[in-house]
C-alpha atoms as a PDB file:
ATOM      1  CA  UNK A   1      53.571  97.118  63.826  1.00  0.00           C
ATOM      2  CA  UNK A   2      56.132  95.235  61.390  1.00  0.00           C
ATOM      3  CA  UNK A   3      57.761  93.781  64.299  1.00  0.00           C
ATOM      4  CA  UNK A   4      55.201  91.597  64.911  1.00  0.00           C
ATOM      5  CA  UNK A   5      54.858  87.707  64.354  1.00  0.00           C
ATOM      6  CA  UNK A   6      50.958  87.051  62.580  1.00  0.00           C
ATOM      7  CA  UNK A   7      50.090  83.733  61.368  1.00  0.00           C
ATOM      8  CA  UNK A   8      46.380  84.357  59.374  1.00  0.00           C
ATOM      9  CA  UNK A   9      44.918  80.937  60.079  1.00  0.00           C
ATOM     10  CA  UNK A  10      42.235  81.562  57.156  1.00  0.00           C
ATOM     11  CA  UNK A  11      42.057  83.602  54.019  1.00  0.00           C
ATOM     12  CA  UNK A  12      40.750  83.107  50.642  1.00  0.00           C
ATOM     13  CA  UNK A  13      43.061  83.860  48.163  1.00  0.00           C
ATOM     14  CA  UNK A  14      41.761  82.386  45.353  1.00  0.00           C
ATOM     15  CA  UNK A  15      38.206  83.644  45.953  1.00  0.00           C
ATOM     16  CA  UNK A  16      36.620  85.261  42.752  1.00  0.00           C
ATOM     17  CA  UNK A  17      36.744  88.248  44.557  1.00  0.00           C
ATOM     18  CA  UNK A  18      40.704  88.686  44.130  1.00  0.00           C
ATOM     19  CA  UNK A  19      40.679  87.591  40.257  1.00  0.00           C
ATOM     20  CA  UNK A  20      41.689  90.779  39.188  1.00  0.00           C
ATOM     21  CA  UNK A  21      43.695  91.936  41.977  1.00  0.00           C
ATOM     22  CA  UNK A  22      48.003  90.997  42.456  1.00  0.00           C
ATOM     23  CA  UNK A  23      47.879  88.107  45.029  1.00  0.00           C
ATOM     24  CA  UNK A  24      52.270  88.600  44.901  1.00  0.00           C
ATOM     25  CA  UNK A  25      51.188  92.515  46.035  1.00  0.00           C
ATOM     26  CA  UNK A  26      48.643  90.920  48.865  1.00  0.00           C
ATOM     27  CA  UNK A  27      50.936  89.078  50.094  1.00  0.00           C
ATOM     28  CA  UNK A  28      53.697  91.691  50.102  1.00  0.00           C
ATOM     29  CA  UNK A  29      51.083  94.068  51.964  1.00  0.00           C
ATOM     30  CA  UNK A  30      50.622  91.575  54.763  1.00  0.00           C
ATOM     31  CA  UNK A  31      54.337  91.262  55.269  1.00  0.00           C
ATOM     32  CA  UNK A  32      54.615  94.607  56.199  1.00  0.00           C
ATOM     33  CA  UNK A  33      52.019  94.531  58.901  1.00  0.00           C
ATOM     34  CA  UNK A  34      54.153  91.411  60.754  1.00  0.00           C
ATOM     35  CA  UNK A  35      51.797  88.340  58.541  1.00  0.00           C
ATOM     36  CA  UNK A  36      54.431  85.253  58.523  1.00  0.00           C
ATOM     37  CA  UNK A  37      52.509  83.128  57.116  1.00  0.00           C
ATOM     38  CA  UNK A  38      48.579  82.964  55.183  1.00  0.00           C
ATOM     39  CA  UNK A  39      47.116  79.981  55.380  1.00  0.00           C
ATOM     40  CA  UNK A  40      45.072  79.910  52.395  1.00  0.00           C
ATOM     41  CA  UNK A  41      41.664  77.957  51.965  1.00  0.00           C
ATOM     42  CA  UNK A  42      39.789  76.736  49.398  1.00  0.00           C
ATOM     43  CA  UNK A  43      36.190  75.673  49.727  1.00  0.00           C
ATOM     44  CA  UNK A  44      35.073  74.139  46.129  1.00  0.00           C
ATOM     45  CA  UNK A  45      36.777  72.285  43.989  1.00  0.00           C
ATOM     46  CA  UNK A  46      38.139  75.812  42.276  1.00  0.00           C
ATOM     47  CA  UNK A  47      38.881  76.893  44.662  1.00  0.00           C
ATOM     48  CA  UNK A  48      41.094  73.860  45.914  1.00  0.00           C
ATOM     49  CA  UNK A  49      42.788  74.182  42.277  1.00  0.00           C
ATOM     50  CA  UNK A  50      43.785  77.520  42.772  1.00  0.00           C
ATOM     51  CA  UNK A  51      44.980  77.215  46.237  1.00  0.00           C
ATOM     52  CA  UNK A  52      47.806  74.318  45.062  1.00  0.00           C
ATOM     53  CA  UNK A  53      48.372  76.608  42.205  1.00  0.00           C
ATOM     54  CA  UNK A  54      49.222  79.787  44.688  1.00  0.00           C
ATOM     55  CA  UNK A  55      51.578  77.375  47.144  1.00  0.00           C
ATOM     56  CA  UNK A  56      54.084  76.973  43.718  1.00  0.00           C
ATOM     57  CA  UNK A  57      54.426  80.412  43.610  1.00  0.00           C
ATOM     58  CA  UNK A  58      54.285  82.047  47.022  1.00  0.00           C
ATOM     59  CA  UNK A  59      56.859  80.270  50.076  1.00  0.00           C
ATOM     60  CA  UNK A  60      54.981  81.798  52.770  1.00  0.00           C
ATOM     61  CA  UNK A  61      51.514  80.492  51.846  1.00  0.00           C
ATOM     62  CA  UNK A  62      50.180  76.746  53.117  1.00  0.00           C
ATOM     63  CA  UNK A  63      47.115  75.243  52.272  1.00  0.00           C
ATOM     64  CA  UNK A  64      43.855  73.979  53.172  1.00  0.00           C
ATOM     65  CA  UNK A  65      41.770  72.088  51.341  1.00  0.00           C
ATOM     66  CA  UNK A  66      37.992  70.773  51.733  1.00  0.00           C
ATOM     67  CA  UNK A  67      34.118  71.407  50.503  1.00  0.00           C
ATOM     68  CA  UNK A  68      32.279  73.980  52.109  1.00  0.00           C
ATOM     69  CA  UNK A  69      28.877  73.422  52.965  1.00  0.00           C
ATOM     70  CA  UNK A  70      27.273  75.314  51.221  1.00  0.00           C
ATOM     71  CA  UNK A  71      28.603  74.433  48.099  1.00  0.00           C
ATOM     72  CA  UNK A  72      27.777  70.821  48.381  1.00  0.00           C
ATOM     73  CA  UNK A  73      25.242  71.293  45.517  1.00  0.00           C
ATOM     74  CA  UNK A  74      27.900  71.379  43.232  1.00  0.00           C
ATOM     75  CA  UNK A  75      30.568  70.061  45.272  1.00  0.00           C
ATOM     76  CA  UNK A  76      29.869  67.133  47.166  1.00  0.00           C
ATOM     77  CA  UNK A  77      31.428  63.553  45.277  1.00  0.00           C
ATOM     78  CA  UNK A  78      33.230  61.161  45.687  1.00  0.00           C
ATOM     79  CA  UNK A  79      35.003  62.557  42.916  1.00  0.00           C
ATOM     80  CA  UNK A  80      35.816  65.631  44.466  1.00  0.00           C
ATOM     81  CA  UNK A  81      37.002  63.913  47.853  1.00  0.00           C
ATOM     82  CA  UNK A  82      39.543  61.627  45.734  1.00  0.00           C
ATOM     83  CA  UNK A  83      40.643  64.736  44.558  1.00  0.00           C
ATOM     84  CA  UNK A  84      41.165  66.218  47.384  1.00  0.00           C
ATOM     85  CA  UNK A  85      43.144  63.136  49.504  1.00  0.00           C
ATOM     86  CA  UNK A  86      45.654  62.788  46.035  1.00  0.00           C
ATOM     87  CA  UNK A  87      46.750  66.606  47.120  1.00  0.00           C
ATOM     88  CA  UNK A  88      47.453  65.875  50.504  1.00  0.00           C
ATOM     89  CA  UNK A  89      51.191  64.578  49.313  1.00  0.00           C
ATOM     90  CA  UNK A  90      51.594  68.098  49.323  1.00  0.00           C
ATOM     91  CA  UNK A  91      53.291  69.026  52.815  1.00  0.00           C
ATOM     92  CA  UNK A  92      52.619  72.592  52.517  1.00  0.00           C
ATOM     93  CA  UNK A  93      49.066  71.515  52.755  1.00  0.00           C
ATOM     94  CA  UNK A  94      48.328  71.151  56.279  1.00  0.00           C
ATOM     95  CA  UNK A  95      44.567  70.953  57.703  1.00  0.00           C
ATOM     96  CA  UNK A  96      41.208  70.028  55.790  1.00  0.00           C
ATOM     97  CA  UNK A  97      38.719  72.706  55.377  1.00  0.00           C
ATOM     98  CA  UNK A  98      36.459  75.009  55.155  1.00  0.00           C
ATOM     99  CA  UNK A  99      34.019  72.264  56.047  1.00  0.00           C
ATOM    100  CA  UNK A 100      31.232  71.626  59.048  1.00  0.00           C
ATOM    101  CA  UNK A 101      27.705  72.345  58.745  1.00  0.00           C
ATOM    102  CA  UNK A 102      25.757  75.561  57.641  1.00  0.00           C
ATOM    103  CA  UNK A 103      22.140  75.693  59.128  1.00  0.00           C
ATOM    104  CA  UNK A 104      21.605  79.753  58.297  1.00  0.00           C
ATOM    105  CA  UNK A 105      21.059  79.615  54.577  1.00  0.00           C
ATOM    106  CA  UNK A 106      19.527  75.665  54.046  1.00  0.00           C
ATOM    107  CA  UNK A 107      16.419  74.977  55.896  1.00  0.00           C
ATOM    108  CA  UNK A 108      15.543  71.972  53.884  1.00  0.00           C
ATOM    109  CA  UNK A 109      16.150  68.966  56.227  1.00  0.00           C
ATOM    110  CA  UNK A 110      16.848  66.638  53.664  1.00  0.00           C
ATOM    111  CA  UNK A 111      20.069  68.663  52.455  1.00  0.00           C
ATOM    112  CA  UNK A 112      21.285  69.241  56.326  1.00  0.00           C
ATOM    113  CA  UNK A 113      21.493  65.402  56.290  1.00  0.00           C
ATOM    114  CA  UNK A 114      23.464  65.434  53.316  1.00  0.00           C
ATOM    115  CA  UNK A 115      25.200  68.026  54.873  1.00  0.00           C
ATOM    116  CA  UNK A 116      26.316  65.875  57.722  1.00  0.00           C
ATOM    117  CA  UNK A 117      27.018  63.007  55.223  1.00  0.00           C
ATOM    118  CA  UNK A 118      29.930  64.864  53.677  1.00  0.00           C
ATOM    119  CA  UNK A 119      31.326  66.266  56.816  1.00  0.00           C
ATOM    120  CA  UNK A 120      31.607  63.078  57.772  1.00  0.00           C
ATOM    121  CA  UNK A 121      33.306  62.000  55.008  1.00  0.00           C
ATOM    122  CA  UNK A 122      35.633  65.053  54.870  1.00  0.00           C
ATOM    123  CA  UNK A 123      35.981  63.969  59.033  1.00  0.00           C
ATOM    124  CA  UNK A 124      37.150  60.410  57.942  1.00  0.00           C
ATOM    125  CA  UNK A 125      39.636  61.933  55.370  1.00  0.00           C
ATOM    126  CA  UNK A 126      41.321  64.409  58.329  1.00  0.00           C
ATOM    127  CA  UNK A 127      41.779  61.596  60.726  1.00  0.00           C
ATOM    128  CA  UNK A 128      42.753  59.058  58.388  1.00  0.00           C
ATOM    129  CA  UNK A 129      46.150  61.507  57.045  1.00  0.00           C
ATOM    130  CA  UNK A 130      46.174  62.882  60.640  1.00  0.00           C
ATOM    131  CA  UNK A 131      45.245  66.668  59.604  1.00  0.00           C
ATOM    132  CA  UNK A 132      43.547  68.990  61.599  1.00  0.00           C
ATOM    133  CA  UNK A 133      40.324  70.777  60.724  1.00  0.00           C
ATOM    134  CA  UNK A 134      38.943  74.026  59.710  1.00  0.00           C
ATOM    135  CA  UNK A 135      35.202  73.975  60.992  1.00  0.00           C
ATOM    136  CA  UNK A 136      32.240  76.492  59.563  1.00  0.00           C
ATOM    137  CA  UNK A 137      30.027  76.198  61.875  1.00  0.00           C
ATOM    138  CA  UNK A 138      26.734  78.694  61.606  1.00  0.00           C
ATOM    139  CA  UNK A 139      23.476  77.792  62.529  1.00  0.00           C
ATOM    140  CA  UNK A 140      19.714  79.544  62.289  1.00  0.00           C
ATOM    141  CA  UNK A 141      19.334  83.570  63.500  1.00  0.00           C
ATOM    142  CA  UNK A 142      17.391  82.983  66.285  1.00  0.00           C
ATOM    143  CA  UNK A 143      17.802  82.397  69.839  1.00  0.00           C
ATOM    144  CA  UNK A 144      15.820  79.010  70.239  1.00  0.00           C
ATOM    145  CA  UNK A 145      17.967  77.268  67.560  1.00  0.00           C
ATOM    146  CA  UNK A 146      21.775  79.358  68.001  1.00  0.00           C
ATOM    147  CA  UNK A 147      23.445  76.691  69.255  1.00  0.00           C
ATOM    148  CA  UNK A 148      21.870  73.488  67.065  1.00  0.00           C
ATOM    149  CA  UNK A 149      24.368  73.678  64.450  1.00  0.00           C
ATOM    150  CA  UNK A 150      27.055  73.771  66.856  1.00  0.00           C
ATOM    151  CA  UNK A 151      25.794  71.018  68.945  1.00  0.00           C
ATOM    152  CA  UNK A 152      24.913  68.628  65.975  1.00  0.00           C
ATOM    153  CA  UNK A 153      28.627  69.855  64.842  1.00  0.00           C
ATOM    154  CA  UNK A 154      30.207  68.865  68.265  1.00  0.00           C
ATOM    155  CA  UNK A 155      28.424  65.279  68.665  1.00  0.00           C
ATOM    156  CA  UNK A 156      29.928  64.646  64.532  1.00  0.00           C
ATOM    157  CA  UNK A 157      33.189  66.025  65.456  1.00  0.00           C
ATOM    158  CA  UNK A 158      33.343  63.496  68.965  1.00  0.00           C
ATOM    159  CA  UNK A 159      32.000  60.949  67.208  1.00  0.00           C
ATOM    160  CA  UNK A 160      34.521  60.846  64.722  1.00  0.00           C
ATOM    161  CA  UNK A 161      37.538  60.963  66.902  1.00  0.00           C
ATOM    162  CA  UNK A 162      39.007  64.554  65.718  1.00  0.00           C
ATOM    163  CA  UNK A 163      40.997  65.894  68.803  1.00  0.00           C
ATOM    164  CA  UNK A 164      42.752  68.589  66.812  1.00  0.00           C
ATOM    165  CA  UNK A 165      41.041  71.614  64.993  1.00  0.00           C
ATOM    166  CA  UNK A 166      40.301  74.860  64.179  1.00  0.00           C
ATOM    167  CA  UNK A 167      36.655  76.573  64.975  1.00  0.00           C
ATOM    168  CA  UNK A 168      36.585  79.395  61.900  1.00  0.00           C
ATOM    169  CA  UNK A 169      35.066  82.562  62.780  1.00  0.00           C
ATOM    170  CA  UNK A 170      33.932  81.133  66.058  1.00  0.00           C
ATOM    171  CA  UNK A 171      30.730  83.141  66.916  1.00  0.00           C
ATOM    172  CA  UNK A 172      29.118  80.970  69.500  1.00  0.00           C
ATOM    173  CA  UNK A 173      28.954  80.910  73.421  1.00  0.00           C
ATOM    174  CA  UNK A 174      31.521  80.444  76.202  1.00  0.00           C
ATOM    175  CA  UNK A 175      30.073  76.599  76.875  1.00  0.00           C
ATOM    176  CA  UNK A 176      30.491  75.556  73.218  1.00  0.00           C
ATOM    177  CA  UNK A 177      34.347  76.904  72.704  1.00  0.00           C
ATOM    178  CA  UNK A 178      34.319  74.913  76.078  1.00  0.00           C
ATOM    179  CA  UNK A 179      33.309  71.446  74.403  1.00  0.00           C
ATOM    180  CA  UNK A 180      35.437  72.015  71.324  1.00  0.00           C
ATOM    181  CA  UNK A 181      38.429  73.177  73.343  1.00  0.00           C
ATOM    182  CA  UNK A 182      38.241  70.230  75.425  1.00  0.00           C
ATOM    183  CA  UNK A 183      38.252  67.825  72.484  1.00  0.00           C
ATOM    184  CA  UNK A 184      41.615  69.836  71.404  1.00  0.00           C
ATOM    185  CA  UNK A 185      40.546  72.222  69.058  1.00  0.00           C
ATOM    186  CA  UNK A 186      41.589  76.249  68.904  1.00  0.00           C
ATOM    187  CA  UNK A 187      39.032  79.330  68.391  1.00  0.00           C
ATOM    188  CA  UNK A 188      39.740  81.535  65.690  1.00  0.00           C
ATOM    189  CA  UNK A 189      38.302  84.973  65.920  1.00  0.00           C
ATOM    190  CA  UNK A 190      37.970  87.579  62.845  1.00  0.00           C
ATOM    191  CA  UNK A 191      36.858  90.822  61.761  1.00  0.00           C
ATOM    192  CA  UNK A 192      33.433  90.767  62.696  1.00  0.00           C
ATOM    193  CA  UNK A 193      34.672  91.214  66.271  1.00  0.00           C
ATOM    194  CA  UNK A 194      35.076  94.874  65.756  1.00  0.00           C
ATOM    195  CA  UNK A 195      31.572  95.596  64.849  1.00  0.00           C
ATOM    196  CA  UNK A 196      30.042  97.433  67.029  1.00  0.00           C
ATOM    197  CA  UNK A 197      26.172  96.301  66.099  1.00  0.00           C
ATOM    198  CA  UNK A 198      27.184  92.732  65.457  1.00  0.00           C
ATOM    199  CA  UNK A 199      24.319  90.058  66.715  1.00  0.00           C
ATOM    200  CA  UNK A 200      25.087  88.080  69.249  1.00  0.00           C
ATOM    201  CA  UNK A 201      28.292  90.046  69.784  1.00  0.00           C
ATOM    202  CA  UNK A 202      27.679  90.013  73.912  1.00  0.00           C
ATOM    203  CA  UNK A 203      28.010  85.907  73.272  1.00  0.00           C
ATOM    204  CA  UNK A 204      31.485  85.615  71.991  1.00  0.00           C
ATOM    205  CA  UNK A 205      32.818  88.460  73.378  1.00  0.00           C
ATOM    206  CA  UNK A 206      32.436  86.964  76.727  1.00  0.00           C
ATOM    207  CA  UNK A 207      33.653  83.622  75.693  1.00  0.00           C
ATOM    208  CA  UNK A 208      36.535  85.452  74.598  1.00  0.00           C
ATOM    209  CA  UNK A 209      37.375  86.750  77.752  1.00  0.00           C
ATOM    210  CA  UNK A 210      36.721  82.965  78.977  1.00  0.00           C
ATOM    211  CA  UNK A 211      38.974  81.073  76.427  1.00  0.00           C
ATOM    212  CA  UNK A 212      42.373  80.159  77.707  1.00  0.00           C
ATOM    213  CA  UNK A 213      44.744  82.512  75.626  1.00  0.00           C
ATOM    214  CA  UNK A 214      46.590  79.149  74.660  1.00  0.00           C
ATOM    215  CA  UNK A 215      43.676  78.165  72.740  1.00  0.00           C
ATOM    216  CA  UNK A 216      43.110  81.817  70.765  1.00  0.00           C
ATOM    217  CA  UNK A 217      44.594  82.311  67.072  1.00  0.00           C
ATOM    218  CA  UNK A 218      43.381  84.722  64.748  1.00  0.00           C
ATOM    219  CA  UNK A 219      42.085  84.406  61.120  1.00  0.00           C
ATOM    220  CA  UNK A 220      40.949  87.463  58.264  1.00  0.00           C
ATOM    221  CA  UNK A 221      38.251  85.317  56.195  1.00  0.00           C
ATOM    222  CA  UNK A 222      39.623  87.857  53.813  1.00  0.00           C
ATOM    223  CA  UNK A 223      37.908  88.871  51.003  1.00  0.00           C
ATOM    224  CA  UNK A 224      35.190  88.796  53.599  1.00  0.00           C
ATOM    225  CA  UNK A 225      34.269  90.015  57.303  1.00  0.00           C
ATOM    226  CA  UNK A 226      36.596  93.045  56.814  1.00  0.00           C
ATOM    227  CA  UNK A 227      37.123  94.615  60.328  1.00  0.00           C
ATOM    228  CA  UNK A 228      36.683  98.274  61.062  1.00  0.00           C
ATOM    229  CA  UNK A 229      37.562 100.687  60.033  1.00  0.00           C
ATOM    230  CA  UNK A 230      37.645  98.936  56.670  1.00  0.00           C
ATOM    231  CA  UNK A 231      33.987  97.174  56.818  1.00  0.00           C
ATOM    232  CA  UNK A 232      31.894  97.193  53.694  1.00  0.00           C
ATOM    233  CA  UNK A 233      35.075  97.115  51.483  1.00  0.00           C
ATOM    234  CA  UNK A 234      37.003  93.831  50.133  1.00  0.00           C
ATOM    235  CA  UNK A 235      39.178  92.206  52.937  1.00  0.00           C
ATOM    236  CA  UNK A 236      42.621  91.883  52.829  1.00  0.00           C
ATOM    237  CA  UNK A 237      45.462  90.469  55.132  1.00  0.00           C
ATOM    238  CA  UNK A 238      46.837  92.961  56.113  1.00  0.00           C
ATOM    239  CA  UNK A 239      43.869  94.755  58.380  1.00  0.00           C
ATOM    240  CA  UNK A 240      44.238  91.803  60.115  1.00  0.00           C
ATOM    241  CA  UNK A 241      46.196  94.295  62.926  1.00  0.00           C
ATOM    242  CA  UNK A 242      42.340  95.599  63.911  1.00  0.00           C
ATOM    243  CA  UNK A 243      41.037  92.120  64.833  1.00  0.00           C
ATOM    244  CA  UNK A 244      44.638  91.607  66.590  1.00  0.00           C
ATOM    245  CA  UNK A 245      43.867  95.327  68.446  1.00  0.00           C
ATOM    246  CA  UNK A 246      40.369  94.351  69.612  1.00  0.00           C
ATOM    247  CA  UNK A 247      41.602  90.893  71.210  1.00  0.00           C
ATOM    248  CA  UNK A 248      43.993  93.043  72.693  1.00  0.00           C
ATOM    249  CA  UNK A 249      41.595  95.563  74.248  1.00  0.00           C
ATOM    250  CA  UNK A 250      39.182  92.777  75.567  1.00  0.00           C
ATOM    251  CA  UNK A 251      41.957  90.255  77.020  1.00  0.00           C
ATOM    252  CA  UNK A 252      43.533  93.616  78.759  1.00  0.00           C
ATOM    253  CA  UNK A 253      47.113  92.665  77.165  1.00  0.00           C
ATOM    254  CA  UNK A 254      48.967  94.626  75.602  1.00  0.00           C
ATOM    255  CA  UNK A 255      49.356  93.737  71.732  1.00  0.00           C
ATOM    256  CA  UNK A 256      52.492  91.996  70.736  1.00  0.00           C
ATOM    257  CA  UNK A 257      52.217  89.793  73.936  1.00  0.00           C
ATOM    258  CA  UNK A 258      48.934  88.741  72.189  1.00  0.00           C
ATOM    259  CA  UNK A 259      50.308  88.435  69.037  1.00  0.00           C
ATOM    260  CA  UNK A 260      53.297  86.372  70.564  1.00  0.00           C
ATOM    261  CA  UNK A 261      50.374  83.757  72.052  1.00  0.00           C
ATOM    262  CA  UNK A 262      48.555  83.769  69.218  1.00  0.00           C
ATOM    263  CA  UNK A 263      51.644  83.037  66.554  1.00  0.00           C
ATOM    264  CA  UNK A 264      53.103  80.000  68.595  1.00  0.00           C
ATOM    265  CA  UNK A 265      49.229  78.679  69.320  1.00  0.00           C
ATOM    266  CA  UNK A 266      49.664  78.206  65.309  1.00  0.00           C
ATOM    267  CA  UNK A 267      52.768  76.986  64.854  1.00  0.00           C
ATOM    268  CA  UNK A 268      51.779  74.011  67.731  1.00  0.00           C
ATOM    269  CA  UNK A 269      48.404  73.467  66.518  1.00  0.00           C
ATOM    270  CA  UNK A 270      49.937  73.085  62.754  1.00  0.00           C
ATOM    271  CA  UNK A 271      53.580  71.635  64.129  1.00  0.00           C
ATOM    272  CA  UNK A 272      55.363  74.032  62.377  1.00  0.00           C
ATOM    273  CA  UNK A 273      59.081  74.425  63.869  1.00  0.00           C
ATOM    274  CA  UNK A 274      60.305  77.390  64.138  1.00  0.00           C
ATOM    275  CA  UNK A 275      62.751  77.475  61.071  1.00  0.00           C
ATOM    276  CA  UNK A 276      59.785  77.444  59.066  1.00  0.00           C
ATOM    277  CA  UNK A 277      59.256  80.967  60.283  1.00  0.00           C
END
């Protein structure tokens, strides 16, 4: 499969998770499997630190920047966000994220407003250096409320002006990759499509039949959501080839001609020319 052309649109490489592990033997691992470039996200201030550390040392690496959700306990400042906008002289660092809104594990209401504050904020900071967006989006485990993250996300996201974006992990129905796609943004599916007792898996994999191929690219979340036949274990880049192979098998293509969509979506969405490659 080394002939292929993968651009991982979101891994964690300076996760805890990979402390003790050779990030120069990661990376050397996902070459082999056709991985171009790792865009590599940090999600707490860190995290953020690391990532700028990692684009010194590895060439094929770019960066994204941002404060997740659910770290806004710690996370969310003004502080943190001035941080964050001195980086982005950094041309390697190319979108703002992992940020949006996380409904699953905070039910407090006063902390989903603060929440929304911050992705705001983090919306404001994207549009003013004209970056596009990586967007968590995950909202309650139940069919009444599925799609009020998403929706509250969507009317934020409008509101704001962002026409260019990345939905991370996109897990949601056919009608709200619809909204997002029309305001510009991609879908990025990972691992978690291969499982075969997944919840709500009947929802995305029909809106990945639906989704114009133009506006699929692929992602790892690695260290987490490792596919099958690798799930329970530590993700890596590499196994991103099974997530590739299963959006194969449901768009009824055969896989390099996905991977060939997939790798220039990327490279348009991020305006990377093609001697970057």
């Amino acid at each position: 499969m080394n002939n292929l052309s993968i651009f991982d649109t979101h891994c964690h490489l300076a996760d805890k998770k990979y402390h003790d592990h050779d990030i120069k033997q990661i990376i050397h691992e996902a070459e082999k499997e056709g991985i171009k470039h790792i865009l590599n996200v940090g999600y707490d201030l860190k995290s953020n630190q690391i990532v700028i550390e990692q684009l010194k040392q590895f060439s094929n690496l770019f960066g994204a920047i941002g404060l997740h959700p659910n770290d806004g306990k710690n996370n969310f400042s003004e502080e943190n966000l001035n941080w964050i906008e001195k980086q982005l002289v950094n041309k390697r660092i190319i979108a703002i994220g992992e940020i949006g809104l996380d409904y699953y594990w905070e039910k407090n209401p006063d902390y989903r407003e603060n929440q929304k504050y911050w992705f705001k904020k983090q919306l404001e900071l994207a549009k003013k250096h004209n970056l596009p967006v990586l967007l968590h989006i995950r909202g309650e485990d139940n069919e009444e409320k599925f799609t009020e993250t998403f929706n509250d996300a969507y009317e934020i996201v409008k509101k704001a002006g962002i026409k260019k974006g990345i939905l991370h992990c996109f897990t949601g129905t056919w009608e709200i990759a619809q909204q997002f796609i029309e305001l510009g943004f991609y879908v990025s599916f990972a691992g978690n499509i291969t499982y075969k007792n997944a919840k709500w898996k009947d929802k995305w994999e029909k809106a990945l039949e639906k989704i114009p191929l133009g506006r699929i690219v692929i992602e790892t979340d690695a260290p987490y959501l490792t596919p099958e036949p690798w799930r329970g274990k530590v993700n890596y880049p590499q196994y991103i080839i099974h997530t590739l192979k299963k959006i194969a098998e449901i768009r009824k293509k055969v896989i390099h001609e996905i991977a060939s969509i997939i790798f220039s979506n990327t490279l348009q969405l991020f305006k990377i020319s093609y001697n970057t490659r």
